[in-house]
Protein backbone atom coordinates (compact mmCIF):
# COMPACT_ATOMS: atom_id res chain seq x y z
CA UNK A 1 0.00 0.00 0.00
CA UNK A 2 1.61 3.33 -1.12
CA UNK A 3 2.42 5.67 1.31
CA UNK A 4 0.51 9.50 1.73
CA UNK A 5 3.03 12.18 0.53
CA UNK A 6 2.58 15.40 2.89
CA UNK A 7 5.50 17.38 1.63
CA UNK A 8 3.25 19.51 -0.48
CA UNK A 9 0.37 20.02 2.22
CA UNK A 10 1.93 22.93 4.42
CA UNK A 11 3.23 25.45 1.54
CA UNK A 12 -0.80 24.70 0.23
CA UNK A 13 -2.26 25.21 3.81
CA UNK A 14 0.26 28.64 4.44
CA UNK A 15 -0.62 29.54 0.24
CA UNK A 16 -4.31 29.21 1.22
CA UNK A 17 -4.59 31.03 4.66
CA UNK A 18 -2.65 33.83 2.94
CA UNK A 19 -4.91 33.60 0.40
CA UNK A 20 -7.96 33.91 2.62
CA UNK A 21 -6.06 36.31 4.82
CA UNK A 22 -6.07 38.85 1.66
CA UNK A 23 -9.60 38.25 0.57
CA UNK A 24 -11.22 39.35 4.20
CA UNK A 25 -8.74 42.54 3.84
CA UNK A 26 -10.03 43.40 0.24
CA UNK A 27 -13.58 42.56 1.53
CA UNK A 28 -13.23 44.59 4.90
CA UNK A 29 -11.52 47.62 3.38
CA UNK A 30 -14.09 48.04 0.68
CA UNK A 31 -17.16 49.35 3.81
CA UNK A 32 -17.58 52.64 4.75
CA UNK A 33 -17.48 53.43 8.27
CA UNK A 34 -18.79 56.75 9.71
CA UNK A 35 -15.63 58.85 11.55
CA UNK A 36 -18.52 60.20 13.74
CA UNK A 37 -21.66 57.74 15.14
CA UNK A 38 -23.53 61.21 16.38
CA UNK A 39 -23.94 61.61 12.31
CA UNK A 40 -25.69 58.67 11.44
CA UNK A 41 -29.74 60.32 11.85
CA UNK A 42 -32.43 57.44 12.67
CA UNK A 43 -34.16 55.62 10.01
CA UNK A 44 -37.79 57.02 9.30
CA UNK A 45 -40.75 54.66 10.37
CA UNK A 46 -42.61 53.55 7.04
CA UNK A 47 -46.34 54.71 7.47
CA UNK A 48 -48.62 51.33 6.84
CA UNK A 49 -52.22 51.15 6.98
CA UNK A 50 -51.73 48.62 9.74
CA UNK A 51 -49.83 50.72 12.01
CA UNK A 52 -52.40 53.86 11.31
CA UNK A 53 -55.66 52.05 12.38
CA UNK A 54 -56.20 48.47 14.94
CA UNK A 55 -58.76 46.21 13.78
CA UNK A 56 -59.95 43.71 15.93
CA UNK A 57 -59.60 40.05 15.43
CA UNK A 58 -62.60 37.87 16.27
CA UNK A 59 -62.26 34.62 17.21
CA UNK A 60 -65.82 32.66 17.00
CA UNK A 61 -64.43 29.17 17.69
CA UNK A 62 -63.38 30.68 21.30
CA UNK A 63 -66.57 32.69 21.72
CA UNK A 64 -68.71 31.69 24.27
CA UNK A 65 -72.56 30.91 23.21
């Protein structure tokens, strides 16, 4: 039975956490962070029917006779 050759596994293993290393700096540097949090202004609510009026649910089943 032929042995396993591991000579090539740690330059792929260092090759592919350098690799990974670069792609999560390319990916992290690409956001935008705000320089001051006191700028970021509060998202406005979304006016829905639902939240303008409250209808109420009946529930015969539960409803005594």
């Amino acid at each position: 039975m032929p042995q396993l050759d591991t000579s090539t596994w740690l330059p792929v293993i260092l090759s592919m956490l350098l690799a990974l290393f670069t792609l999560f700096q390319l990916k992290i540097s690409k956001h935008l962070y705000h320089s001051n949090p006191k700028m970021i202004t509060k998202p406005q609510k979304q006016q829905t029917p639902w939240n303008i009026t409250w209808t109420k649910i009946y529930l015969p089943l539960l409803q005594s006779q």
